[in-house]
C-alpha atoms as a PDB file:
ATOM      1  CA  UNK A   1     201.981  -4.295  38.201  1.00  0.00           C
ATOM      2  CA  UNK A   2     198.706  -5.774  37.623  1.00  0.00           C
ATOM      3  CA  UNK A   3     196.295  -3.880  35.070  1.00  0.00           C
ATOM      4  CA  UNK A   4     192.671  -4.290  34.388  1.00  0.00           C
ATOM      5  CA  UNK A   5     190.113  -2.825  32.016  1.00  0.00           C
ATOM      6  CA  UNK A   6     186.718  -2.696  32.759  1.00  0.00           C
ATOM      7  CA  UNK A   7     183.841  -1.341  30.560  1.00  0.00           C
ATOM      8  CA  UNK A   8     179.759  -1.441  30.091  1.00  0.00           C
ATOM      9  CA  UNK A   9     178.832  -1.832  26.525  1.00  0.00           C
ATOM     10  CA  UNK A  10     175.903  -2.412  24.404  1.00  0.00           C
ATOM     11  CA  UNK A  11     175.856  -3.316  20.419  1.00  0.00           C
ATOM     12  CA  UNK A  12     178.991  -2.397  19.553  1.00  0.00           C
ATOM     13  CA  UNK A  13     179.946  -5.203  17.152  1.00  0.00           C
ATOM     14  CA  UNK A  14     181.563  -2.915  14.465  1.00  0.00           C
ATOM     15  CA  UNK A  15     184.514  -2.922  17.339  1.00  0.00           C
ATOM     16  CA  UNK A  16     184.193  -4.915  20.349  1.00  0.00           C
ATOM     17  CA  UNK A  17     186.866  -7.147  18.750  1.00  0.00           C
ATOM     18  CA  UNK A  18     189.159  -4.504  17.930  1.00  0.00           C
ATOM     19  CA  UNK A  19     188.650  -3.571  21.662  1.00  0.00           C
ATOM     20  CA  UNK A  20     189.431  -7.046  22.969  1.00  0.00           C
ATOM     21  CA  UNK A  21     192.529  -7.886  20.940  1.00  0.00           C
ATOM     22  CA  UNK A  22     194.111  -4.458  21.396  1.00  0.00           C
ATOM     23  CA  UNK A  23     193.459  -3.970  24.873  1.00  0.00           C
ATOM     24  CA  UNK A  24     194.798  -7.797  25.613  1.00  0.00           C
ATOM     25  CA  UNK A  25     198.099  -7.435  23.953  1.00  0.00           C
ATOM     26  CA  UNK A  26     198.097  -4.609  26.933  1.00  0.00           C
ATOM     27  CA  UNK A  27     196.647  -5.840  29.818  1.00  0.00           C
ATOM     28  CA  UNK A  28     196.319  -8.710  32.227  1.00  0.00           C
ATOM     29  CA  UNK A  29     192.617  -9.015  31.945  1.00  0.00           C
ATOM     30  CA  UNK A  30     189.084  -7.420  30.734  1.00  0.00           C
ATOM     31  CA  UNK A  31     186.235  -7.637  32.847  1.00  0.00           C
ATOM     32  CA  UNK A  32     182.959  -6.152  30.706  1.00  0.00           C
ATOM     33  CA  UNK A  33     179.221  -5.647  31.294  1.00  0.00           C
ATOM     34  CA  UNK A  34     177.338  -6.691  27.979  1.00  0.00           C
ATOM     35  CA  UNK A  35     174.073  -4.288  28.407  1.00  0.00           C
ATOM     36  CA  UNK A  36     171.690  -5.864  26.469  1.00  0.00           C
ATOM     37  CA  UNK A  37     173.112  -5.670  22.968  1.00  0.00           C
ATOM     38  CA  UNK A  38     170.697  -6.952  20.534  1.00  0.00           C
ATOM     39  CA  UNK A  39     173.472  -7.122  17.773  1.00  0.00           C
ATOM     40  CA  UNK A  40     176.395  -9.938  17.120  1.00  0.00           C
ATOM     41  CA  UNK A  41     177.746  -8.379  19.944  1.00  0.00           C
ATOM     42  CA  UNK A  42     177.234 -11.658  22.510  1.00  0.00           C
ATOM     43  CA  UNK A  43     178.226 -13.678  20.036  1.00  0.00           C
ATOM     44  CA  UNK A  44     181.722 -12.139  18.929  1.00  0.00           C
ATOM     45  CA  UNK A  45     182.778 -11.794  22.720  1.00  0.00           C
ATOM     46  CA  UNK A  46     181.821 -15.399  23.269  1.00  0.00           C
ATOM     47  CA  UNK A  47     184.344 -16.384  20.387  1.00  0.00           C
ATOM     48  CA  UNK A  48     186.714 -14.245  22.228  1.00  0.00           C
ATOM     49  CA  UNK A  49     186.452 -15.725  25.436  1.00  0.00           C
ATOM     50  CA  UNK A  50     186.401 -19.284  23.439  1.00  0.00           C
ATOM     51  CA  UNK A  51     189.832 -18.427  22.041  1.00  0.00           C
ATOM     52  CA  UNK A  52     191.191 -18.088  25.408  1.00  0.00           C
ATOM     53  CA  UNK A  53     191.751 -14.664  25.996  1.00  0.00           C
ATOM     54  CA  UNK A  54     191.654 -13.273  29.532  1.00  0.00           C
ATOM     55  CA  UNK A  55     188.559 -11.541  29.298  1.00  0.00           C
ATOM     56  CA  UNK A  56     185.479 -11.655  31.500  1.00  0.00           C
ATOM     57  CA  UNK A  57     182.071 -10.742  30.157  1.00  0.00           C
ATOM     58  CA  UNK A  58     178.744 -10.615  32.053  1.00  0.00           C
ATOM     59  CA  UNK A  59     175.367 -10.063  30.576  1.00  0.00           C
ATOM     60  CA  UNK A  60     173.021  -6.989  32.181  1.00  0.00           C
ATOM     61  CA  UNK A  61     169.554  -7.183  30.368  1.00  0.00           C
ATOM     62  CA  UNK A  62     168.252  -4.112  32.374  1.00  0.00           C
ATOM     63  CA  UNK A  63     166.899  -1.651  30.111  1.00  0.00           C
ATOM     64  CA  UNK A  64     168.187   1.508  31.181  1.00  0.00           C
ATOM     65  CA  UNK A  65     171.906   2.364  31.515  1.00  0.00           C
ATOM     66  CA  UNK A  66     173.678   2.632  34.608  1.00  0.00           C
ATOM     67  CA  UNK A  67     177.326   2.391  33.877  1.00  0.00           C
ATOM     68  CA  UNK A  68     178.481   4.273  36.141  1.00  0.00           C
ATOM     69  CA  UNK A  69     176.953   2.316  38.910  1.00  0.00           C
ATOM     70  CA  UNK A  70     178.170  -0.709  37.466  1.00  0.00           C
ATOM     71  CA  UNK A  71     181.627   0.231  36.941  1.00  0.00           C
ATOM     72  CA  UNK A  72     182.210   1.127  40.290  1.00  0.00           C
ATOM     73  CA  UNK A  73     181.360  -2.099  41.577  1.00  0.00           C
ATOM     74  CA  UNK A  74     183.494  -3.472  39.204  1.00  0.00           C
ATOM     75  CA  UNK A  75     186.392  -1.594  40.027  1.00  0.00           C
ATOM     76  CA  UNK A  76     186.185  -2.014  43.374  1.00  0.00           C
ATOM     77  CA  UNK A  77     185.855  -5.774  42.527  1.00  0.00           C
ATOM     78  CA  UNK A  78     189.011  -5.369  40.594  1.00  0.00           C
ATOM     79  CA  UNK A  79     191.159  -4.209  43.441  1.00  0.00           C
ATOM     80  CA  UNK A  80     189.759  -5.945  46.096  1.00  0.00           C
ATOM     81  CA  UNK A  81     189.291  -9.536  44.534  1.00  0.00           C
ATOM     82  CA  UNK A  82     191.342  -9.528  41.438  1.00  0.00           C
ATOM     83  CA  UNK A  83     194.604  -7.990  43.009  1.00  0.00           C
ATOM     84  CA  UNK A  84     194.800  -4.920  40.331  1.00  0.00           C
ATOM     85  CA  UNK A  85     197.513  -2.306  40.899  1.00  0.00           C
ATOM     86  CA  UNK A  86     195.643   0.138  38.204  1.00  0.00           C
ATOM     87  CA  UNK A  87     191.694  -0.359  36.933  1.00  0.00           C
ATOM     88  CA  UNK A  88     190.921   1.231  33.636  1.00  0.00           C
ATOM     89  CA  UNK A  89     186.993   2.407  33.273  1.00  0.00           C
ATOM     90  CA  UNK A  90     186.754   2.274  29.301  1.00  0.00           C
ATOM     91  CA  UNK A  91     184.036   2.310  26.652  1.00  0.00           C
ATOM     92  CA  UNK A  92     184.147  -0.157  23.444  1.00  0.00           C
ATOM     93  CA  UNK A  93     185.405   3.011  21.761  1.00  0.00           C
ATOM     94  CA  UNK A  94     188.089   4.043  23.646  1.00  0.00           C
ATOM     95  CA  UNK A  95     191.691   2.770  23.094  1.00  0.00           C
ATOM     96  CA  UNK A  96     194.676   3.008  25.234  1.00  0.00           C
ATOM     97  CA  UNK A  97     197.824   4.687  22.385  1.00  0.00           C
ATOM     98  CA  UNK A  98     200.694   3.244  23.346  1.00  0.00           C
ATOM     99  CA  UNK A  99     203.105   1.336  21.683  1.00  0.00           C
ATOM    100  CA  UNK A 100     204.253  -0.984  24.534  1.00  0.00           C
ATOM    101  CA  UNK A 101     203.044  -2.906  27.880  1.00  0.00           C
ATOM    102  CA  UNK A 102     206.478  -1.614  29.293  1.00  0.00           C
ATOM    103  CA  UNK A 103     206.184   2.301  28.396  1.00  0.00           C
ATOM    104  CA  UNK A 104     202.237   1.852  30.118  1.00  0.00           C
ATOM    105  CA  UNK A 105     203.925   1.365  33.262  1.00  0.00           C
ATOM    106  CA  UNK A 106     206.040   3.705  32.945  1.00  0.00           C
ATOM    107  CA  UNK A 107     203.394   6.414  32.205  1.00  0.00           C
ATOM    108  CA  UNK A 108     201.620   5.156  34.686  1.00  0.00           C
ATOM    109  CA  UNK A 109     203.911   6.020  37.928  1.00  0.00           C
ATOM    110  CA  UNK A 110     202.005   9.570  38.951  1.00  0.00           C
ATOM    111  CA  UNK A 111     199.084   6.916  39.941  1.00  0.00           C
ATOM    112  CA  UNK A 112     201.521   5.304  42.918  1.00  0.00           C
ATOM    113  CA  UNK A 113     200.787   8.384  44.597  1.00  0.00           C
ATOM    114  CA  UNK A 114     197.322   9.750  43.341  1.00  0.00           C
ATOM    115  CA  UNK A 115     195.303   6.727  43.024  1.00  0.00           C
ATOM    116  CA  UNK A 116     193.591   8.960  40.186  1.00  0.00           C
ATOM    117  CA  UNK A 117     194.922  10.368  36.973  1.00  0.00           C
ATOM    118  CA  UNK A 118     193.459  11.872  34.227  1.00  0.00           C
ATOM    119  CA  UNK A 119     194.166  10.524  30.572  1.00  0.00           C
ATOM    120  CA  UNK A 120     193.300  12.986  27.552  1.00  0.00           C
ATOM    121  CA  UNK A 121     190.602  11.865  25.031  1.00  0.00           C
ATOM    122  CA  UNK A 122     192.238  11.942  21.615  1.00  0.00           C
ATOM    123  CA  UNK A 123     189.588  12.013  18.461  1.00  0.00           C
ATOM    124  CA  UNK A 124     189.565   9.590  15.811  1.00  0.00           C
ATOM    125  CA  UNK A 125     187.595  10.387  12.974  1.00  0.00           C
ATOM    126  CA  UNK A 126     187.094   8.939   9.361  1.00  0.00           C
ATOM    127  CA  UNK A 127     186.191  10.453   5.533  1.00  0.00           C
ATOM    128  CA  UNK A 128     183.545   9.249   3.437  1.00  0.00           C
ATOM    129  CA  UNK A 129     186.699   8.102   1.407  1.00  0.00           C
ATOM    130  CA  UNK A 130     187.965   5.180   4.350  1.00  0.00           C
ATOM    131  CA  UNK A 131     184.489   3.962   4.034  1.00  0.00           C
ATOM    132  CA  UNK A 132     185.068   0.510   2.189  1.00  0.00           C
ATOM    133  CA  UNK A 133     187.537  -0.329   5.061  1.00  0.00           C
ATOM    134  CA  UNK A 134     186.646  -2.948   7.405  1.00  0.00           C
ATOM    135  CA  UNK A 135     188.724  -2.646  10.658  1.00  0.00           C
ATOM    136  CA  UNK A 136     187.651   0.354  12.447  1.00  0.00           C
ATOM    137  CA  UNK A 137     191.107   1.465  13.555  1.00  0.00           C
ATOM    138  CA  UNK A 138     192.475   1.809  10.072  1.00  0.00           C
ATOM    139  CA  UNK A 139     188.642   3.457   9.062  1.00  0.00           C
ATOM    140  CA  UNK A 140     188.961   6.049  11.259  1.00  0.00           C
ATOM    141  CA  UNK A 141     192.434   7.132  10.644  1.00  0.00           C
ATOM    142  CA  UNK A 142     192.329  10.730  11.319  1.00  0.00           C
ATOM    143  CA  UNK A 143     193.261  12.366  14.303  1.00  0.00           C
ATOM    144  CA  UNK A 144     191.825  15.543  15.425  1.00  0.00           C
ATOM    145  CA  UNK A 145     194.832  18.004  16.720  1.00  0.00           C
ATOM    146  CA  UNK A 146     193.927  20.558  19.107  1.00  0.00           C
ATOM    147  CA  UNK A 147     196.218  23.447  20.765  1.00  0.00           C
ATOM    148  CA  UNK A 148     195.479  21.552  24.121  1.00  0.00           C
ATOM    149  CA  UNK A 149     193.767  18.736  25.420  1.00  0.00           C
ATOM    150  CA  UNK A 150     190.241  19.661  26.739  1.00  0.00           C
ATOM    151  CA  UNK A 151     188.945  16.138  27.279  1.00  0.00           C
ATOM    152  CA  UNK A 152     189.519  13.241  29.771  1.00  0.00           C
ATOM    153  CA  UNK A 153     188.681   9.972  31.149  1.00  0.00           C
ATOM    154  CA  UNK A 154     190.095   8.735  34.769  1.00  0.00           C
ATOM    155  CA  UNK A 155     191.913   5.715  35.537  1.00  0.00           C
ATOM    156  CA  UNK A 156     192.190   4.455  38.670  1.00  0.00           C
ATOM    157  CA  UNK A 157     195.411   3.377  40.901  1.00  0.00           C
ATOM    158  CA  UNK A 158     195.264   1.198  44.168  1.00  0.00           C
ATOM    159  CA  UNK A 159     195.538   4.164  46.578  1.00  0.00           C
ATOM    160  CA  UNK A 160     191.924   5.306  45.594  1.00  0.00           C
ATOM    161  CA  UNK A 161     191.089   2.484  48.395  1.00  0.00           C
ATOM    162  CA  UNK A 162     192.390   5.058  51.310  1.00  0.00           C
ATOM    163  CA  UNK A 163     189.784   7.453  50.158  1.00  0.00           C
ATOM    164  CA  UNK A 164     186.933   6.144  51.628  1.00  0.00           C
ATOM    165  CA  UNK A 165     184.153   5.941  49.925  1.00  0.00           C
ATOM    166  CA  UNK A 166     184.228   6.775  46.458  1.00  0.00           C
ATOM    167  CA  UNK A 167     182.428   5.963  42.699  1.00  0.00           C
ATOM    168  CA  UNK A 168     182.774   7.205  38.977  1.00  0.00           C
ATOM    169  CA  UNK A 169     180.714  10.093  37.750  1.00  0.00           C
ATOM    170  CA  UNK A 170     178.646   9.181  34.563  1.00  0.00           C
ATOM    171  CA  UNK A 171     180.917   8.344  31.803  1.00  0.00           C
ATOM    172  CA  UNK A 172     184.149   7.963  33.714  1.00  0.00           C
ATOM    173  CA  UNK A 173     185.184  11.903  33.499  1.00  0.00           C
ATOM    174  CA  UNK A 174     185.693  11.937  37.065  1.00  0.00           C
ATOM    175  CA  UNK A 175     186.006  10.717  40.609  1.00  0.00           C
ATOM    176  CA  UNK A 176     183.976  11.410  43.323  1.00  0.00           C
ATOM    177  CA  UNK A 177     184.247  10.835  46.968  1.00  0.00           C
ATOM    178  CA  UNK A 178     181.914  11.564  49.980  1.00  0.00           C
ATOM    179  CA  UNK A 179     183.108  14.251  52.675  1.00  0.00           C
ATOM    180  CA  UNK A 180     181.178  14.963  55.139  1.00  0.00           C
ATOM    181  CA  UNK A 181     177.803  13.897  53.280  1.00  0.00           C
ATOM    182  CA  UNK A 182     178.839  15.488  50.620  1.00  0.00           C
ATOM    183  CA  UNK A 183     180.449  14.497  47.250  1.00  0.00           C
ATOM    184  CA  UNK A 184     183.563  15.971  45.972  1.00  0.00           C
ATOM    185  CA  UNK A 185     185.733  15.524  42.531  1.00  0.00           C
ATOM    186  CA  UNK A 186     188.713  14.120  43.575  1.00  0.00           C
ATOM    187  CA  UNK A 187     192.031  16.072  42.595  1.00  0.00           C
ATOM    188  CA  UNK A 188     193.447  14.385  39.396  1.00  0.00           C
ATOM    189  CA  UNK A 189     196.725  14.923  37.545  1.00  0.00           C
ATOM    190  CA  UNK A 190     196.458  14.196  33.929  1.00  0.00           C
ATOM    191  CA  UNK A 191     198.790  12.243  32.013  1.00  0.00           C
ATOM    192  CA  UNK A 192     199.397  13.602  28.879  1.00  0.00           C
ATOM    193  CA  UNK A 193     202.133  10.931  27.023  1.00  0.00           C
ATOM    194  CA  UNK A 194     198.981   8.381  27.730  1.00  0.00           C
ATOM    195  CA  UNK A 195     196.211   9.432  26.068  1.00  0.00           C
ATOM    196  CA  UNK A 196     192.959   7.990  25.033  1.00  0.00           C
ATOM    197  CA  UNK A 197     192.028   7.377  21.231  1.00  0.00           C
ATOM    198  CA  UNK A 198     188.315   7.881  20.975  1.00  0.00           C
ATOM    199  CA  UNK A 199     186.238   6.860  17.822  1.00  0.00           C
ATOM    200  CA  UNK A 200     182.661   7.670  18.528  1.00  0.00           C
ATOM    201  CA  UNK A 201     181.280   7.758  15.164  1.00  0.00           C
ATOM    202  CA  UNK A 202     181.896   5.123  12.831  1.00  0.00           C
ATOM    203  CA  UNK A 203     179.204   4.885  10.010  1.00  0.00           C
ATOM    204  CA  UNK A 204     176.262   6.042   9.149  1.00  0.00           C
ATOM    205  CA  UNK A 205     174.481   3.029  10.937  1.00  0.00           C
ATOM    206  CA  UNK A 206     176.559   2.630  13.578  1.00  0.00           C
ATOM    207  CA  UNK A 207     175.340   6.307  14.683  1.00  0.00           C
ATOM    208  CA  UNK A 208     172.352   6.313  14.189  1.00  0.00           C
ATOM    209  CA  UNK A 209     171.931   3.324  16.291  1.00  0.00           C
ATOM    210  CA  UNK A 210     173.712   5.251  18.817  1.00  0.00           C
ATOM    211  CA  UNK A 211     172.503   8.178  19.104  1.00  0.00           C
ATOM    212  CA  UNK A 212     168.627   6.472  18.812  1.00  0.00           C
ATOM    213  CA  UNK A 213     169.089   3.679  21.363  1.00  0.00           C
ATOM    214  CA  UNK A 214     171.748   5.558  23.725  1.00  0.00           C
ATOM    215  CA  UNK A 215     169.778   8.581  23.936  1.00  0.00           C
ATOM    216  CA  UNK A 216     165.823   6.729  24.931  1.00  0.00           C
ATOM    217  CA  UNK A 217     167.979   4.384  27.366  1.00  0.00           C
ATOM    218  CA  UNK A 218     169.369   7.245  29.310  1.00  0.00           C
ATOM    219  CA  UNK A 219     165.908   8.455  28.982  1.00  0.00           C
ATOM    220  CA  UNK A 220     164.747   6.017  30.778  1.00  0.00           C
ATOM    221  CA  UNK A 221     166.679   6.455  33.788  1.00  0.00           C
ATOM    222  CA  UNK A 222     167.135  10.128  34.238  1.00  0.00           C
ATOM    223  CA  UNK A 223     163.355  10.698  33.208  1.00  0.00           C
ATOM    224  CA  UNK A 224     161.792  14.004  32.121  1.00  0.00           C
ATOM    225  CA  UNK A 225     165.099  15.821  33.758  1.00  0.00           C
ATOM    226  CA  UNK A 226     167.000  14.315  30.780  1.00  0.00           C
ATOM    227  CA  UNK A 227     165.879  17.407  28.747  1.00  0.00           C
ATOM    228  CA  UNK A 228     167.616  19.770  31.263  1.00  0.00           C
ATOM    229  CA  UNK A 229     170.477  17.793  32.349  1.00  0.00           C
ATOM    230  CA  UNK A 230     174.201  18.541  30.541  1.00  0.00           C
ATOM    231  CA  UNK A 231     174.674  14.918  30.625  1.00  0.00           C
ATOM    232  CA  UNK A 232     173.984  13.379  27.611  1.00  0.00           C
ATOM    233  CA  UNK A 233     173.330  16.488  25.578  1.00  0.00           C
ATOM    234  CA  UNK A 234     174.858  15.502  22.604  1.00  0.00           C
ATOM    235  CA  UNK A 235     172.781  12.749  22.084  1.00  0.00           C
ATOM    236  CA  UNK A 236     169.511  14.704  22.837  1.00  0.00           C
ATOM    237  CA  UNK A 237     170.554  17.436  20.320  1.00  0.00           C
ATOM    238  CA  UNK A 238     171.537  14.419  17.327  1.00  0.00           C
ATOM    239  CA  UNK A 239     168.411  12.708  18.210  1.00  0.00           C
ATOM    240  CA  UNK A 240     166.223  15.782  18.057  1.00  0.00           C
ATOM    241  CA  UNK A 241     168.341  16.667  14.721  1.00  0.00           C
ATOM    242  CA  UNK A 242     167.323  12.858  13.672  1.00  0.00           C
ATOM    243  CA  UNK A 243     163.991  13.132  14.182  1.00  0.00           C
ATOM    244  CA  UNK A 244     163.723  16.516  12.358  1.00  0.00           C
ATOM    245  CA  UNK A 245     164.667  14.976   8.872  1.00  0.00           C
ATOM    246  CA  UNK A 246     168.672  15.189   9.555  1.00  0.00           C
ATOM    247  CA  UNK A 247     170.339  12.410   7.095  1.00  0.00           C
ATOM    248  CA  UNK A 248     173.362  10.935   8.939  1.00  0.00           C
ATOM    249  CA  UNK A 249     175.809  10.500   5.903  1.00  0.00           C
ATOM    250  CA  UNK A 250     179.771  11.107   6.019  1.00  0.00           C
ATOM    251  CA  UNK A 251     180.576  14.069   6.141  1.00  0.00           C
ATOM    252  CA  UNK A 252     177.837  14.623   8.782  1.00  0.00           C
ATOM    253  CA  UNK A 253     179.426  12.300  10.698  1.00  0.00           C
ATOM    254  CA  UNK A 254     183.052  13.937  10.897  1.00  0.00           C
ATOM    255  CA  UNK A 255     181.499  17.018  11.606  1.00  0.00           C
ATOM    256  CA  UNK A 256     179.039  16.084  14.411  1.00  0.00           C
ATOM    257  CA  UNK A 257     182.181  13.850  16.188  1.00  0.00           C
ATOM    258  CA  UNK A 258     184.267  17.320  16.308  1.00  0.00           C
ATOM    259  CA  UNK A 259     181.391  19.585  17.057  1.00  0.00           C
ATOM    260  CA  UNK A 260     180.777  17.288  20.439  1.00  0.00           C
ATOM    261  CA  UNK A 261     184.060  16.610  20.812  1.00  0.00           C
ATOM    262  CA  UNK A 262     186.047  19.343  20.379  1.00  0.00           C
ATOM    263  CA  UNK A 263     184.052  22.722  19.538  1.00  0.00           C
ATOM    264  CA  UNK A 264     181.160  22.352  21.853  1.00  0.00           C
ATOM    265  CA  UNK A 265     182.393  19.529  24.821  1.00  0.00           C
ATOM    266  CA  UNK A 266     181.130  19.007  28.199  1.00  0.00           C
ATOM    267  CA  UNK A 267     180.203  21.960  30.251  1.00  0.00           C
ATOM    268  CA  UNK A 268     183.571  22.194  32.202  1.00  0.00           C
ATOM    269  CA  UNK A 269     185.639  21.803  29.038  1.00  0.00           C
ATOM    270  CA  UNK A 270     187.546  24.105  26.967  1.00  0.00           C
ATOM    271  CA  UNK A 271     185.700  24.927  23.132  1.00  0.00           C
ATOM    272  CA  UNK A 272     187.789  25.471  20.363  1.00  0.00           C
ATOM    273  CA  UNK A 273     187.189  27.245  17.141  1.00  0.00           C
ATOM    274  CA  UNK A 274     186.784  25.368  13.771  1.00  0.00           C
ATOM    275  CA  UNK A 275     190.056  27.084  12.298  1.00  0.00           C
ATOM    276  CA  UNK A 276     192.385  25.591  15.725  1.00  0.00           C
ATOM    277  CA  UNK A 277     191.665  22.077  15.058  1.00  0.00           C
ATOM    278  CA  UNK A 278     194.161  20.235  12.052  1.00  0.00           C
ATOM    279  CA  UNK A 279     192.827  16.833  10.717  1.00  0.00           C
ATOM    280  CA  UNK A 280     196.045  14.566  10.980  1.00  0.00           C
ATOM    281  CA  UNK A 281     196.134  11.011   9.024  1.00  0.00           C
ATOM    282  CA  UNK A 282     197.356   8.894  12.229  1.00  0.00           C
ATOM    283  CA  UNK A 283     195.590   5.987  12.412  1.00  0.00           C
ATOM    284  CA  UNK A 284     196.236   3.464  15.593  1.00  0.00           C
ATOM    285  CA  UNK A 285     198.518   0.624  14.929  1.00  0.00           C
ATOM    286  CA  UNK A 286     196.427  -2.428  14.326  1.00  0.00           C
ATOM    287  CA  UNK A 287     197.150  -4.923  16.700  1.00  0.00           C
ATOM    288  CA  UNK A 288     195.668  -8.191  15.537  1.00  0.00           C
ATOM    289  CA  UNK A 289     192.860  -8.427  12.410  1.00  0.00           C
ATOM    290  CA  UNK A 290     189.483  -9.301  13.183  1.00  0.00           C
ATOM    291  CA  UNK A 291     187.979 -12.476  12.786  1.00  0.00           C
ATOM    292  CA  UNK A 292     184.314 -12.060  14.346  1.00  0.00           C
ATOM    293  CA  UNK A 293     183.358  -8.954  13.076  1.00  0.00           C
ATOM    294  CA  UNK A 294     180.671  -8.890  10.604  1.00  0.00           C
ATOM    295  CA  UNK A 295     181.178  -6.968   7.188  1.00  0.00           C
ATOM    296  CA  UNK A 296     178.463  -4.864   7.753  1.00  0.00           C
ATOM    297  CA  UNK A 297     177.129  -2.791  10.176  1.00  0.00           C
ATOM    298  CA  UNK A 298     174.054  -3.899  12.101  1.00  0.00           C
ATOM    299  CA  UNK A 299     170.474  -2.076  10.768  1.00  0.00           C
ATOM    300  CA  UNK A 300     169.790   0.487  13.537  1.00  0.00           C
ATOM    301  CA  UNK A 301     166.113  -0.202  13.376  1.00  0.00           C
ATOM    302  CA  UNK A 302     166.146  -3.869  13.791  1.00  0.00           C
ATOM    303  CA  UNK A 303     168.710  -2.865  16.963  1.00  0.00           C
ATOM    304  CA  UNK A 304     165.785  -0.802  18.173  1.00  0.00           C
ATOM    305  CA  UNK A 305     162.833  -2.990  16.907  1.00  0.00           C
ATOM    306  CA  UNK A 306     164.655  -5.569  19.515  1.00  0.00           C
ATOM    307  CA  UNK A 307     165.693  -3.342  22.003  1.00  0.00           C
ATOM    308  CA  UNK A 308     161.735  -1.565  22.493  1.00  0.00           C
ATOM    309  CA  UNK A 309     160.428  -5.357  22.564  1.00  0.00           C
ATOM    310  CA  UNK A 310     162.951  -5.990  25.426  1.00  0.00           C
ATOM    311  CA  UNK A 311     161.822  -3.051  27.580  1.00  0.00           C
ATOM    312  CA  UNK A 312     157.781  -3.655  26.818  1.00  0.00           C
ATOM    313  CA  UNK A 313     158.304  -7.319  28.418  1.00  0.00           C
ATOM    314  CA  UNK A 314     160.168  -5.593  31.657  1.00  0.00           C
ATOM    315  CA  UNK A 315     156.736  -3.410  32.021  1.00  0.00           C
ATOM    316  CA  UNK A 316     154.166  -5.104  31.065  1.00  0.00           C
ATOM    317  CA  UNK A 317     152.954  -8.215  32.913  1.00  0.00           C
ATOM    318  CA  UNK A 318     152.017 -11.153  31.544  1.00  0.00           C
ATOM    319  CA  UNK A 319     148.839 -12.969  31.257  1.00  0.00           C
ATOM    320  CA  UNK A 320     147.502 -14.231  34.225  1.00  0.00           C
END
């Protein structure tokens, strides 16, 4: 069985190496989109790929984000050039919990006769206590227990290819294929001994520089509908919050990762009540220690000082 990960990321040097060296030890290769990180980002993946590793990275200095669009291509890349038996869409903060290459495959049998399954999004957050620690997996080493799973991201097996045509939805929720001119969600089962650790909020930089940047570059795309559109409301409502006075700090943090994550999800996701969800200390096991990684996270607005400057020299002309 041949697996693949492929993902679209942009600054994400508090983890990127994490991502790499766990999702290695796992499977046979990583193919990611750098979007136009303007932190150490470049430069830690190009160690990586110096060391050896199999991973594949290609730079995309457009300004706005169009991941899913890019992951599709790369998926169907993945099956059609590479040879993959199962693609995995992921983002730099997503990690694949299990303990063993062999008990992946295993879990991964419904796909032979799906070509899509459904893995759960388990939370990861950390305490203002964990925040001396440098390797994200062991910072963020509480796990958010809920009665039920109410969260996923799809992976994708080789059978997809008898659909027809097909693409990922925005952020890799879903599926969707074309009948008749129309689209469709493609039927998923979900897997639930293979789920999908998820650490969105890291520190108090890191989020900021998230929320900022991620928010004006899906701005840019979806235009003035981005203030009506579900997609993306989280970030809308921290930036708003943001540039109302909010303070990102701790505590904020852990809160705002289960309010979007857990008490108030996507539109077509179950909501659970404060009281239902149990903060667990179950950290991920850490598969190598980082080498790359700088000690501290990058300033947000030096990300965005960069990151405007890129996008003025895409629109305006220059002289002459």
């Amino acid at each position: 069985m041949r697996l693949i990960g492929i993902a679209m990321l942009r600054n994400e040097a508090d983890i990127v190496e994490a991502f790499v060296r766990h999702h290695v030890a796992l499977l046979d290769q990583l193919v990611l989109v750098d979007h136009g990180s303007t932190d150490a980002t470049p430069g830690i993946l190009q160690e990586l790929v110096k060391e050896g590793l199999p991973l594949e990275v290609h730079p995309d200095p457009a300004s706005a984000f169009r991941q899913d669009e890019r992951l599709t291509v790369l998926a169907r890349d993945a099956f059609e050039r590479r040879g993959a038996d199962v693609v995995f869409p992921l983002d730099a903060d997503e990690f694949l919990r299990v303990d063993s290459r062999t008990t992946l495959e295993v879990r991964l049998e419904p796909l032979a006769s799906t070509g899509v399954a459904r893995l759960p999004w388990s939370l990861q957050v950390a305490s203002a206590q964990d925040a001396r620690e440098p390797h994200p997996l062991r910072r963020l080493r509480w796990r958010a227990q809920l009665p039920a799973s109410n969260m996923w991201k799809c992976v994708l097996g080789r059978r997809l290819l008898d659909v027809g045509r097909w693409w990922l939805a925005p952020g890799n929720h879903w599926v969707l294929h074309e009948v008749d001119g129309q689209a469709w969600v493609l039927d998923a089962p979900t897997i639930e001994l293979l789920p999908l650790a998820h650490l969105p909020f890291r520190s108090p930089e890191q989020y900021l520089g998230k929320i900022v940047q991620g928010w004006l570059a899906h701005r840019l795309r979806a235009g003035p509908s981005a203030r009506s559109s579900p997609i993306n409301a989280h970030w809308r409502t921290l930036y708003d919050r943001w540039l109302a006075g909010e303070t990102p700090d701790w505590s904020a943090l852990q809160e705002h990762a289960l309010t979007w994550y857990a008490l108030q999800p996507a539109p077509d996701a179950r909501a659970y009540a404060r009281d239902e969800i149990t903060l667990i200390e179950d950290p991920l096991p850490t598969i190598a220690e980082l080498h790359h990684t700088p000690a501290h996270a990058a300033d947000p607005l030096r990300r965005l000082a960069a990151w405007t400057e890129r996008l003025l020299d895409s629109l305006v002309p220059g002289p002459g």
